[in-house]
N, C-alpha and C. Protein backbone atom coordinates (compact mmCIF):
# COMPACT_ATOMS: atom_id res chain seq x y z
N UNK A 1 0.82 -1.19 0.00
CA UNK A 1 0.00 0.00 0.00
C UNK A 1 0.86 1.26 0.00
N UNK A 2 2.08 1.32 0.86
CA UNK A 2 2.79 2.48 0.76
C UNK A 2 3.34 2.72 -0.60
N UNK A 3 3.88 1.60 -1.45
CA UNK A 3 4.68 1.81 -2.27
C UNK A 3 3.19 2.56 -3.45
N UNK A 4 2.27 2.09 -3.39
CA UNK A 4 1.31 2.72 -4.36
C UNK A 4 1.50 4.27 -3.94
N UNK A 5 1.40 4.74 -3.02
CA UNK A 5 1.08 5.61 -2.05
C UNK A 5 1.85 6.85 -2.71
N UNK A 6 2.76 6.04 -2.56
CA UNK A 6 4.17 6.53 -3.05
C UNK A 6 4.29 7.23 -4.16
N UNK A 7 4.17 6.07 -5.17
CA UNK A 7 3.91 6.21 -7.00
C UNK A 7 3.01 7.33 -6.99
N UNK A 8 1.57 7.40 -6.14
CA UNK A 8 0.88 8.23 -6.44
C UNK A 8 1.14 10.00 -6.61
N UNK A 9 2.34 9.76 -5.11
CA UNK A 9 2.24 11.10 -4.54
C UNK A 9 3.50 11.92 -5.63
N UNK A 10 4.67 10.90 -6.66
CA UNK A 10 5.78 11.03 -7.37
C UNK A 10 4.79 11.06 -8.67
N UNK A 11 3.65 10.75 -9.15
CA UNK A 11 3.22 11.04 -11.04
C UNK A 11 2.48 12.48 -10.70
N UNK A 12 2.16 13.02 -9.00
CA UNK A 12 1.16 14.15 -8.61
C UNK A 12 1.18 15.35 -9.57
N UNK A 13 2.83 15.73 -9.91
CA UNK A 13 3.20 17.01 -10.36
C UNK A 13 2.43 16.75 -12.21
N UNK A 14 2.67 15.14 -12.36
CA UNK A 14 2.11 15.60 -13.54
C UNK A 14 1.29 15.46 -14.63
N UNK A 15 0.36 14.49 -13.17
CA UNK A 15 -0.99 14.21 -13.60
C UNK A 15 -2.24 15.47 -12.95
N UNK A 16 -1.48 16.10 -12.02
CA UNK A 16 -2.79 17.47 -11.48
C UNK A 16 -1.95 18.68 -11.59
N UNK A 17 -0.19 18.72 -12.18
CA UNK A 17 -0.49 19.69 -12.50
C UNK A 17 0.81 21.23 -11.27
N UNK A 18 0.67 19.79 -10.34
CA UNK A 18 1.21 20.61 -8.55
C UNK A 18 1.68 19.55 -7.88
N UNK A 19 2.62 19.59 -7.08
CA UNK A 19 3.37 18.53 -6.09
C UNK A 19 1.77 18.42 -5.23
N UNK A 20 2.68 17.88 -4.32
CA UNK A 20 1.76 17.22 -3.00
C UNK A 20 1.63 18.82 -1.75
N UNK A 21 3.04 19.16 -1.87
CA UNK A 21 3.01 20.11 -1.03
C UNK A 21 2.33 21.73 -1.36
N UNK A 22 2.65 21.76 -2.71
CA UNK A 22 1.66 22.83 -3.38
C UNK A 22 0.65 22.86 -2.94
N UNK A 23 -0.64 21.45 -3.05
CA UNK A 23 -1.91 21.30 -2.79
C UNK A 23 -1.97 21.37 -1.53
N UNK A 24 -0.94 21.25 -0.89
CA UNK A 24 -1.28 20.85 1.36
C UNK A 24 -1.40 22.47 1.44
N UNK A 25 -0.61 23.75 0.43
CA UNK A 25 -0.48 24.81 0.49
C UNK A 25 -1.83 25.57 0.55
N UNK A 26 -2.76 25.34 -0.95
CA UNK A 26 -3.74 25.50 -1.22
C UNK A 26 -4.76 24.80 -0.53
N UNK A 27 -4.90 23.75 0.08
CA UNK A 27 -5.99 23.68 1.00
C UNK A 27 -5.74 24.72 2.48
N UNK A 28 -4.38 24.72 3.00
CA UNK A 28 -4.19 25.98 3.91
C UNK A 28 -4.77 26.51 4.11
N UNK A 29 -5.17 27.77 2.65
CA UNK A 29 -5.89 28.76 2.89
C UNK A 29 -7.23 28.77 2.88
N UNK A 30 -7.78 27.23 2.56
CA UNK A 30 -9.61 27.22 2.73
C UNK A 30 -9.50 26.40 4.07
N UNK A 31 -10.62 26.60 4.63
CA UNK A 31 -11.33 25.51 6.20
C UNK A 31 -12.24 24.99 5.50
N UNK A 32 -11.77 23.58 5.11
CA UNK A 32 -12.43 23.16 5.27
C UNK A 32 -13.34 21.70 6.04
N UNK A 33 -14.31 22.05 6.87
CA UNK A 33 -15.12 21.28 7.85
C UNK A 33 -14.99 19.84 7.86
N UNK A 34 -15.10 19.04 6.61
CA UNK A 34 -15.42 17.88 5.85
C UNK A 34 -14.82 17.41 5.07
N UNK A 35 -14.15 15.98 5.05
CA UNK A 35 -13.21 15.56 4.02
C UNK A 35 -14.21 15.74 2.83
N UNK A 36 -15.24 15.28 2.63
CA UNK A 36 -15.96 15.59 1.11
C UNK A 36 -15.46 16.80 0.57
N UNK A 37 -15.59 18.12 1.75
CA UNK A 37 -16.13 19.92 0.74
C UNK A 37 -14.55 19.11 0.57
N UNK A 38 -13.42 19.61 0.79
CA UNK A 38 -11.77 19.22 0.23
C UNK A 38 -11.55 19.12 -0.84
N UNK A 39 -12.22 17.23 -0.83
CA UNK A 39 -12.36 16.61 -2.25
C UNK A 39 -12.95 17.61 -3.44
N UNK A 40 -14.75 17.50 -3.26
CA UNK A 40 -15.48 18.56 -3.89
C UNK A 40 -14.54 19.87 -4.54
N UNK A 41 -14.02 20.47 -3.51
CA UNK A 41 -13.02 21.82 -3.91
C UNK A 41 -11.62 21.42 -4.81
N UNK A 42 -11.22 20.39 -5.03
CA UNK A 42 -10.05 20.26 -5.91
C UNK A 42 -10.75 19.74 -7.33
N UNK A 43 -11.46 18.69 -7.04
CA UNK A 43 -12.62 18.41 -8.12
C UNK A 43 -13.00 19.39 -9.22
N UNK A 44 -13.83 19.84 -8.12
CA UNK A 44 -14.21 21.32 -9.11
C UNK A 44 -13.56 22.56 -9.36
N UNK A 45 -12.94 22.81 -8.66
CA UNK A 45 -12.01 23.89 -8.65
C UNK A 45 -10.71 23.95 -9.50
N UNK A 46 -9.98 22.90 -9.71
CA UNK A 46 -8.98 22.32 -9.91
C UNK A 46 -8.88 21.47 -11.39
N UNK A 47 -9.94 20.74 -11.44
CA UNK A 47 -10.06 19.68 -12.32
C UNK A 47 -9.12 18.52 -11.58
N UNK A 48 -8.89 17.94 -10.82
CA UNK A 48 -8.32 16.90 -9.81
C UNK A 48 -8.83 15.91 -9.80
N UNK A 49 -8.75 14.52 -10.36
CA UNK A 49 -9.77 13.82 -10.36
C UNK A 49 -9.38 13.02 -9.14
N UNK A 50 -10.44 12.36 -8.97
CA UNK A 50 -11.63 11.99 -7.21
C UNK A 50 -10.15 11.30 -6.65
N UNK A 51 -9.29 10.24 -7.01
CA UNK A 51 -8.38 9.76 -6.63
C UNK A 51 -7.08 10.83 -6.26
N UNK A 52 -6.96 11.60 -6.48
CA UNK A 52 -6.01 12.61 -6.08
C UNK A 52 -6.21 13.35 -5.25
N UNK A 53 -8.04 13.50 -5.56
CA UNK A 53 -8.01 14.43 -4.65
C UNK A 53 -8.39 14.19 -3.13
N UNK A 54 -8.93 12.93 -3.02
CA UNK A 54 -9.00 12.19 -2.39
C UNK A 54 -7.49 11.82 -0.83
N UNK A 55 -6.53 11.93 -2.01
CA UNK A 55 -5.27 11.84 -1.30
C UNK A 55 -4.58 12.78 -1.00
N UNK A 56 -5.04 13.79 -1.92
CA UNK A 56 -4.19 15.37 -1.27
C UNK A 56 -4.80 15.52 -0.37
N UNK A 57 -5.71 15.38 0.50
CA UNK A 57 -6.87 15.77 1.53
C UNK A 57 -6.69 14.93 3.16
N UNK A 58 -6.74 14.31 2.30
CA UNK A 58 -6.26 12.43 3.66
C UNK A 58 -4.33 13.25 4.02
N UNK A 59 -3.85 13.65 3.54
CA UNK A 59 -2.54 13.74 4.19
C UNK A 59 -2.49 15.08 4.22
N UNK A 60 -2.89 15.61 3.71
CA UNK A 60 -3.00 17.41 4.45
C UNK A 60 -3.34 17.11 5.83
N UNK A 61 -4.57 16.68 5.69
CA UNK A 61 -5.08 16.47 7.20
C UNK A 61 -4.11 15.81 8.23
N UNK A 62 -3.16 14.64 7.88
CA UNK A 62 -2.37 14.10 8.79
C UNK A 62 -1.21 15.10 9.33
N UNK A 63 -0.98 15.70 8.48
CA UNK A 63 -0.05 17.04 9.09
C UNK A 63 -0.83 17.50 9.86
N UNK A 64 -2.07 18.15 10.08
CA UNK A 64 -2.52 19.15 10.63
C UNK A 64 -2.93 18.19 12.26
N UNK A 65 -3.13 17.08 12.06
CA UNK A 65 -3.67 16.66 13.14
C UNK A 65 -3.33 15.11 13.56
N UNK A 66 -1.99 15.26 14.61
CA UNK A 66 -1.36 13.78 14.98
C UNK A 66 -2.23 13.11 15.26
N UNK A 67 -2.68 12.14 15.16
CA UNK A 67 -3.27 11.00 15.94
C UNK A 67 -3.77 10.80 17.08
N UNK A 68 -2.54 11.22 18.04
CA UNK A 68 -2.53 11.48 19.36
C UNK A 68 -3.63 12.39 20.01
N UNK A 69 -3.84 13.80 18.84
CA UNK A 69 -4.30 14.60 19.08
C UNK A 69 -5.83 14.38 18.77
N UNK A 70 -6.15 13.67 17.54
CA UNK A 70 -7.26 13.38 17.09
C UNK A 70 -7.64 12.57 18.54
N UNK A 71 -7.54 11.77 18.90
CA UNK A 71 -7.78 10.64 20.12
C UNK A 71 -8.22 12.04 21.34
N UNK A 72 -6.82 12.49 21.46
CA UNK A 72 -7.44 13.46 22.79
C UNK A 72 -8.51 14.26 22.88
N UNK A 73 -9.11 14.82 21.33
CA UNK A 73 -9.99 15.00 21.18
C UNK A 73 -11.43 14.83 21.77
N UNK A 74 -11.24 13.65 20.97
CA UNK A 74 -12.64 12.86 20.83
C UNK A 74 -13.03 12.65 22.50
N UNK A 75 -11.87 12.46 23.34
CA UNK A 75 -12.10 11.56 24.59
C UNK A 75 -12.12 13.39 25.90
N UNK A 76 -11.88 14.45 25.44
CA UNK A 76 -12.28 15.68 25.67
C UNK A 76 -13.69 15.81 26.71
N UNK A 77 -13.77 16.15 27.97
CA UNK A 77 -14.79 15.52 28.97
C UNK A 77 -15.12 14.75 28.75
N UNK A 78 -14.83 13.18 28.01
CA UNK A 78 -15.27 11.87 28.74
C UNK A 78 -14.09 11.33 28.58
N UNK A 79 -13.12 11.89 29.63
CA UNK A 79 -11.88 11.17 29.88
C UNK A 79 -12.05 9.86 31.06
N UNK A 80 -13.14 9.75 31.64
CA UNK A 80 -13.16 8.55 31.89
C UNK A 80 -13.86 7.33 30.96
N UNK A 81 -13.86 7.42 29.78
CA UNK A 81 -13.87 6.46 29.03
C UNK A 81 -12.62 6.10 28.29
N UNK A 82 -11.40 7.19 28.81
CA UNK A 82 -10.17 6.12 28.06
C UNK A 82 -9.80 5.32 28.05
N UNK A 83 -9.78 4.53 30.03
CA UNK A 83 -9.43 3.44 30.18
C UNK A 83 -10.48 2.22 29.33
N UNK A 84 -11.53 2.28 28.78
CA UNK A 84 -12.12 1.53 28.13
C UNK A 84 -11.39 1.50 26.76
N UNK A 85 -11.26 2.52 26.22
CA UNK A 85 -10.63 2.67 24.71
C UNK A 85 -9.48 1.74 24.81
N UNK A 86 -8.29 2.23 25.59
CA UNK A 86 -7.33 1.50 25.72
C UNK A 86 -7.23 -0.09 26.00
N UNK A 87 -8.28 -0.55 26.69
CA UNK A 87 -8.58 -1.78 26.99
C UNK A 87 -8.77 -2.17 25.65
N UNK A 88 -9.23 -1.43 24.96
CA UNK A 88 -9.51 -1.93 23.47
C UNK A 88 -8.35 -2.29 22.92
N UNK A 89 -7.74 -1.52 22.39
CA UNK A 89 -6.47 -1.74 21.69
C UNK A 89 -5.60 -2.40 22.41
N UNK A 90 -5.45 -2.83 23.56
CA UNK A 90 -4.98 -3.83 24.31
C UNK A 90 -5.17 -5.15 23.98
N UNK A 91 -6.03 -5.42 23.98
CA UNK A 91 -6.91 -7.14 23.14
C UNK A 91 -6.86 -6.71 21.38
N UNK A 92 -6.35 -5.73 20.86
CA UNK A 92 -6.83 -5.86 19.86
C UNK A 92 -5.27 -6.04 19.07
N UNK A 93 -4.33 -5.47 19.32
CA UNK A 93 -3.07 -5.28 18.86
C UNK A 93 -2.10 -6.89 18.88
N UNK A 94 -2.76 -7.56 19.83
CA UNK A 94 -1.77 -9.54 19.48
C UNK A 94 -2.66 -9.54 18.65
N UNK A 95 -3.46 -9.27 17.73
CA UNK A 95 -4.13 -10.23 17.01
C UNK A 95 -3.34 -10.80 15.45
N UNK A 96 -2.35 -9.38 15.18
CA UNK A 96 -1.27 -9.33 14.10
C UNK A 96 -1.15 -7.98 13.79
N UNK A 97 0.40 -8.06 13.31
CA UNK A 97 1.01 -6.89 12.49
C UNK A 97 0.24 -6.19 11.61
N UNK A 98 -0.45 -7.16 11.32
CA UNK A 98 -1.39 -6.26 9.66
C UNK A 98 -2.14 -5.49 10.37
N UNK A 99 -2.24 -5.04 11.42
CA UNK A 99 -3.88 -4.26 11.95
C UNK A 99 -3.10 -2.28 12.02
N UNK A 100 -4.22 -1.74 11.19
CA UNK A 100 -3.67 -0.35 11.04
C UNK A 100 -4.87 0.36 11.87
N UNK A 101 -4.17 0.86 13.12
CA UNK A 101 -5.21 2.24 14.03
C UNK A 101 -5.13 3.63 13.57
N UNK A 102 -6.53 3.76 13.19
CA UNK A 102 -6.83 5.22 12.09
C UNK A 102 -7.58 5.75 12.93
N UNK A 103 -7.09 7.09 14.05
CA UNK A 103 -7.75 7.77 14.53
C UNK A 103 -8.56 8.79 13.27
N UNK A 104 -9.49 9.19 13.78
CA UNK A 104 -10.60 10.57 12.75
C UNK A 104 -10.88 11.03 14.04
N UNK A 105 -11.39 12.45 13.14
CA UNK A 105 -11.96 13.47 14.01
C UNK A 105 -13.32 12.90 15.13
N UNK A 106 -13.95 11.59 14.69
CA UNK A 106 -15.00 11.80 16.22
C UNK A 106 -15.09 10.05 16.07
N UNK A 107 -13.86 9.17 15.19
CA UNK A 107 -13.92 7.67 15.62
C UNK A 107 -12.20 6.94 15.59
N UNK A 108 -12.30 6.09 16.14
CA UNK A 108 -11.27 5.65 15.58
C UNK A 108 -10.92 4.00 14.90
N UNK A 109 -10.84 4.05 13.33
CA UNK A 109 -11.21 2.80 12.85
C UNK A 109 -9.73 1.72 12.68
N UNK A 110 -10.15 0.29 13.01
CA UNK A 110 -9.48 -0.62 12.92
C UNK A 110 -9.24 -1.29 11.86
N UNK A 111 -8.09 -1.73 11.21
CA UNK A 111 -8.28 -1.70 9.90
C UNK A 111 -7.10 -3.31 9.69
N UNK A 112 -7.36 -4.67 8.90
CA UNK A 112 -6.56 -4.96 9.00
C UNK A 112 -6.18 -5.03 7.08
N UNK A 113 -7.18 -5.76 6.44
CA UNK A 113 -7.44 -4.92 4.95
C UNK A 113 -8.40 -4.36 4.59
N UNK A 114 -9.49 -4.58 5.02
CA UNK A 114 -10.57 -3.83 5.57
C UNK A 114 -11.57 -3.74 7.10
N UNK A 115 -11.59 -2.32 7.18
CA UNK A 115 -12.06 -1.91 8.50
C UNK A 115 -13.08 -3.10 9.02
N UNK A 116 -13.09 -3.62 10.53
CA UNK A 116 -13.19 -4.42 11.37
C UNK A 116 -13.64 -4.14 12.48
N UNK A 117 -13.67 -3.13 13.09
CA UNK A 117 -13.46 -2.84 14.07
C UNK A 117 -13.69 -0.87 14.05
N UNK A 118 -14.30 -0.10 14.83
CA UNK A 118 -14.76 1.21 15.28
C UNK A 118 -14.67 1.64 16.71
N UNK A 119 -14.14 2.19 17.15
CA UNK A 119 -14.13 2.21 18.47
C UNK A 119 -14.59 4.20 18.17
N UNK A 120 -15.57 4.09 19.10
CA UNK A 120 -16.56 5.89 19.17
C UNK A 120 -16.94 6.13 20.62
N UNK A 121 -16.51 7.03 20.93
CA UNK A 121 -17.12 7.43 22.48
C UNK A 121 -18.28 8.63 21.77
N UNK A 122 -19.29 7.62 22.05
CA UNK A 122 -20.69 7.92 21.81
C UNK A 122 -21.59 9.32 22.62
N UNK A 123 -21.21 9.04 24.07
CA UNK A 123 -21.73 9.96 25.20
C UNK A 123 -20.59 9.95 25.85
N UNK A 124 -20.74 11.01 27.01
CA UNK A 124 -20.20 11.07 28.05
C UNK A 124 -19.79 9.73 28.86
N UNK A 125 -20.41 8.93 29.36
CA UNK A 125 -20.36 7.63 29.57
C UNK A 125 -20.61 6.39 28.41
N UNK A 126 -20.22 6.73 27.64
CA UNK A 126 -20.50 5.03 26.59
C UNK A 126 -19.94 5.55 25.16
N UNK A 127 -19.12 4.37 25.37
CA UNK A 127 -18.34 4.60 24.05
C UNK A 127 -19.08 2.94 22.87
N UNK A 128 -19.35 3.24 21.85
CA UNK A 128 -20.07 2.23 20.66
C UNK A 128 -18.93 1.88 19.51
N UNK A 129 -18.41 0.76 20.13
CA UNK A 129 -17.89 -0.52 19.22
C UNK A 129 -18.72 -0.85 17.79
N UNK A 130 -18.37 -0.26 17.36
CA UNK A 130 -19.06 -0.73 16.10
C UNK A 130 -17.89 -2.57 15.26
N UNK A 131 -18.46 -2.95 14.91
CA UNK A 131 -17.95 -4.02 14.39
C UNK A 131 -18.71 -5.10 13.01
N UNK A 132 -17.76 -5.73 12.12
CA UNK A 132 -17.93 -6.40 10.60
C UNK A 132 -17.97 -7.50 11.29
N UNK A 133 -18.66 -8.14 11.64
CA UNK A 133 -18.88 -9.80 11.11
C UNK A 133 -20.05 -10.37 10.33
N UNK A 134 -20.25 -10.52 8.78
CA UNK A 134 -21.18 -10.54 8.11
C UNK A 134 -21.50 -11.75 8.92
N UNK A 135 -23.39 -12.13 8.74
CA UNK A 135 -23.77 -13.31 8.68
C UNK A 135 -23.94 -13.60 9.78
N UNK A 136 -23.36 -12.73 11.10
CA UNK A 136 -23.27 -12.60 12.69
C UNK A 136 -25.02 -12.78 13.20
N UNK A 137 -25.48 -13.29 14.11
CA UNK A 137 -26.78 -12.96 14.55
C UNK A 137 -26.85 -12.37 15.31
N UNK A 138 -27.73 -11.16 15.60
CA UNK A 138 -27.93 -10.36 16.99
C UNK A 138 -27.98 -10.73 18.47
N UNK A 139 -27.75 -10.35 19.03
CA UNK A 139 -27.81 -10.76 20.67
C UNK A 139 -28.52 -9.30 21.41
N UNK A 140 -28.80 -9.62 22.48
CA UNK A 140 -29.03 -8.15 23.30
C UNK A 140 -27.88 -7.35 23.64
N UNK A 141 -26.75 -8.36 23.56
CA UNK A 141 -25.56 -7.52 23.73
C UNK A 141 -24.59 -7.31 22.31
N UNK A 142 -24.58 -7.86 21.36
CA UNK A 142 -24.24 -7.90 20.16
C UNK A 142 -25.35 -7.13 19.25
N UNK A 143 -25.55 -6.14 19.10
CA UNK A 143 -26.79 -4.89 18.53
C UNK A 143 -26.83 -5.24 16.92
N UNK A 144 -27.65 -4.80 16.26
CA UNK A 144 -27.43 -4.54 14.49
C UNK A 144 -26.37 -3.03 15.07
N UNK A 145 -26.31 -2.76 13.49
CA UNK A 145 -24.96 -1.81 13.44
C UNK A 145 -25.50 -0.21 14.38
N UNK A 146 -27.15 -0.22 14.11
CA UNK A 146 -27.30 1.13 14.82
C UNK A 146 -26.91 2.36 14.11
N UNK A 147 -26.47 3.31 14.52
CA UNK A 147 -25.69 4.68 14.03
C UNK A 147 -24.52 4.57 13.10
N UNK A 148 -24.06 3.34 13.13
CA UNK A 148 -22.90 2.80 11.75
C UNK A 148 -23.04 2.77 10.52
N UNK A 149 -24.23 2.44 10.23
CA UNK A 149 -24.96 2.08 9.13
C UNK A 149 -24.40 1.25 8.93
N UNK A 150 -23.58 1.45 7.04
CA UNK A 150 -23.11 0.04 6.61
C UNK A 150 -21.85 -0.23 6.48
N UNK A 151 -20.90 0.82 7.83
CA UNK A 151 -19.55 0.91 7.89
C UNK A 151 -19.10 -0.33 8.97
N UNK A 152 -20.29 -1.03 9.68
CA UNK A 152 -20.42 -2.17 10.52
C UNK A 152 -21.45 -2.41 10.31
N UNK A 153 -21.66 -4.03 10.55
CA UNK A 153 -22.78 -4.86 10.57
C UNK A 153 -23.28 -4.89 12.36
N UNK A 154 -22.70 -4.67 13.01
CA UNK A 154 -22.87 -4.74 14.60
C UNK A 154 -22.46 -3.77 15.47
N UNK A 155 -23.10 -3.41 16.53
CA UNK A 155 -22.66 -2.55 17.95
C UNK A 155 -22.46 -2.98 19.16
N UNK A 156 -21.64 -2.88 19.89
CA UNK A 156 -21.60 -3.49 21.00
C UNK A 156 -21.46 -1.87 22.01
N UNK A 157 -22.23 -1.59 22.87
CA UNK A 157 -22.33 -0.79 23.58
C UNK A 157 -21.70 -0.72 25.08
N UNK A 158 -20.38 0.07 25.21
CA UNK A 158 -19.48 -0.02 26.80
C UNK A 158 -19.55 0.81 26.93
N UNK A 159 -19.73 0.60 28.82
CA UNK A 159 -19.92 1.52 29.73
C UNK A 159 -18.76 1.50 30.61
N UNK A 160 -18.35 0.57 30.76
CA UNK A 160 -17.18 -0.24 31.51
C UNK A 160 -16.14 -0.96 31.22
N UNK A 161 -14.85 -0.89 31.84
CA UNK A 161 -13.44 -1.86 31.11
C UNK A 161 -13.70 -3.39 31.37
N UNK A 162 -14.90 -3.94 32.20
CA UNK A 162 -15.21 -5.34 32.99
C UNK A 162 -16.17 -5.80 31.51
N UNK A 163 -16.36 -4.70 30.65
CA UNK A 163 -17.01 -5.41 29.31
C UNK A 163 -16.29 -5.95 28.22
N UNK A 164 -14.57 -5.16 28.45
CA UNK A 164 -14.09 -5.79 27.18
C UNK A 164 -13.48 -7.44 27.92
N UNK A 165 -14.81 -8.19 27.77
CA UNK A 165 -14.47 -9.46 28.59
C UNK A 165 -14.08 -10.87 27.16
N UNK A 166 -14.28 -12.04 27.60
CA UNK A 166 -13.52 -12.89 26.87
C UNK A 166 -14.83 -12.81 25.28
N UNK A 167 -16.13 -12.55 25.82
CA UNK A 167 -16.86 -12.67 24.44
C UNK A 167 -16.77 -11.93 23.39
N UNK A 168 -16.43 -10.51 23.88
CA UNK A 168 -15.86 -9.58 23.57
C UNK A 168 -14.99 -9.91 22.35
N UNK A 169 -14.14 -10.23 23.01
CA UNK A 169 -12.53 -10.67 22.86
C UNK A 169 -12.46 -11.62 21.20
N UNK A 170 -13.83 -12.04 21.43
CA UNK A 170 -14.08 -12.91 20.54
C UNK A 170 -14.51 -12.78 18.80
N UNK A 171 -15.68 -11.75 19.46
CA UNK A 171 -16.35 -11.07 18.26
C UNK A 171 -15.05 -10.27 17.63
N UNK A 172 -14.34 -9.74 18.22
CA UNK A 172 -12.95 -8.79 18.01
C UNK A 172 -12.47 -9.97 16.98
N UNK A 173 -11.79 -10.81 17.54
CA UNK A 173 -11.15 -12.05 16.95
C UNK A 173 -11.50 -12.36 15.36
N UNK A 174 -12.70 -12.68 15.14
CA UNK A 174 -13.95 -12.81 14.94
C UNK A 174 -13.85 -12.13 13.57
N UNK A 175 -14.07 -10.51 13.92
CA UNK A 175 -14.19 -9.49 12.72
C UNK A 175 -12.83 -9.33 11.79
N UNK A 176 -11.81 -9.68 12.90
CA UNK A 176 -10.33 -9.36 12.76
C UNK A 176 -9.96 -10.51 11.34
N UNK A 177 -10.23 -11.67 11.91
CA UNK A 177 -9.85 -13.14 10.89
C UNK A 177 -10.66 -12.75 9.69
N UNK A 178 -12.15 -12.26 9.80
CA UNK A 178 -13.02 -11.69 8.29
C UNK A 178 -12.32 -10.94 7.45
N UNK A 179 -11.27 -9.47 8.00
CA UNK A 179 -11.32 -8.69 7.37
C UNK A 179 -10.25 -8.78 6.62
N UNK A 180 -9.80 -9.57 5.25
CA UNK A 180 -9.18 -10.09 4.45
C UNK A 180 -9.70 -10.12 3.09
């Protein structure tokens, strides 16, 4: 994936026209709210087509906002739901090397080739696991996806670190081995 990444960001100057850093320049001077308006604005503005612009946008943004910072964010008065988050990525990180943690501005998605896993502090107290296991059946504690739509097939709703327990552990497992 990097080496594409790569290729992409080295043909930039002269398939749109402008390096990579030109465009991180020119988004600078707009705010904008939403990875879409970004896209939308090089699109149309630019003539940029959707794959470029797509990627000038995704790494502008990583400059502007570490990871670290995106996370502290989100968890911003409901800092007592970190120790749950972390419990997360605790059980979730032996599962293998391939697993990529993509904080965003209000989730943070699990990714090993495709996303698996959502971890969202929902409220003040409850953070919503969203999770892929096609074909999964509902439980009272295993939800349909809810507020995910069709970025998960399931929700699992924590209030507490005594939830990321062994069933847990499982469905994790579970989504992790699917997402291939």
């Amino acid at each position: 994936m990097e080496k594409a990444l790569q290729t992409m960001i080295d043909n930039m100057p002269e398939k749109t026209g402008k390096s990579l850093n030109e465009w991180k320049t020119i988004l600078k001077e707009k705010s904008f709210t939403k990875h879409s308006e970004g896209v939308n604005y090089l699109k149309k503005e630019h003539g940029v087509t959707h794959g470029f612009a797509n990627t000038i946008v995704t790494l502008s943004k990583e400059e502007n906002h570490a990871p670290t910072d995106l996370v502290d964010q989100q968890y911003k008065g409901k800092e007592s739901l970190l120790p749950i988050y972390e419990k997360l990525l605790l059980v979730i990180k032996p599962f293998g090397d391939d697993i990529t943690i993509t904080p965003k501005k209000t989730s943070v998605s699990i990714i090993r080739k495709k996303q698996f896993a959502l971890i969202k502090p929902a409220t003040k107290t409850r953070i919503d696991l969203g999770l892929k296991i096609k074909d999964k059946p509902t439980t009272d504690r295993l939800e349909s996806s809810g507020p995910f739509g069709s970025m998960c097939t399931h929700r699992v709703q924590l209030t507490d670190t005594n939830q990321v327990d062994e069933e847990l552990t499982d469905w994790l497992k579970e989504a992790y081995e699917k997402a291939i």
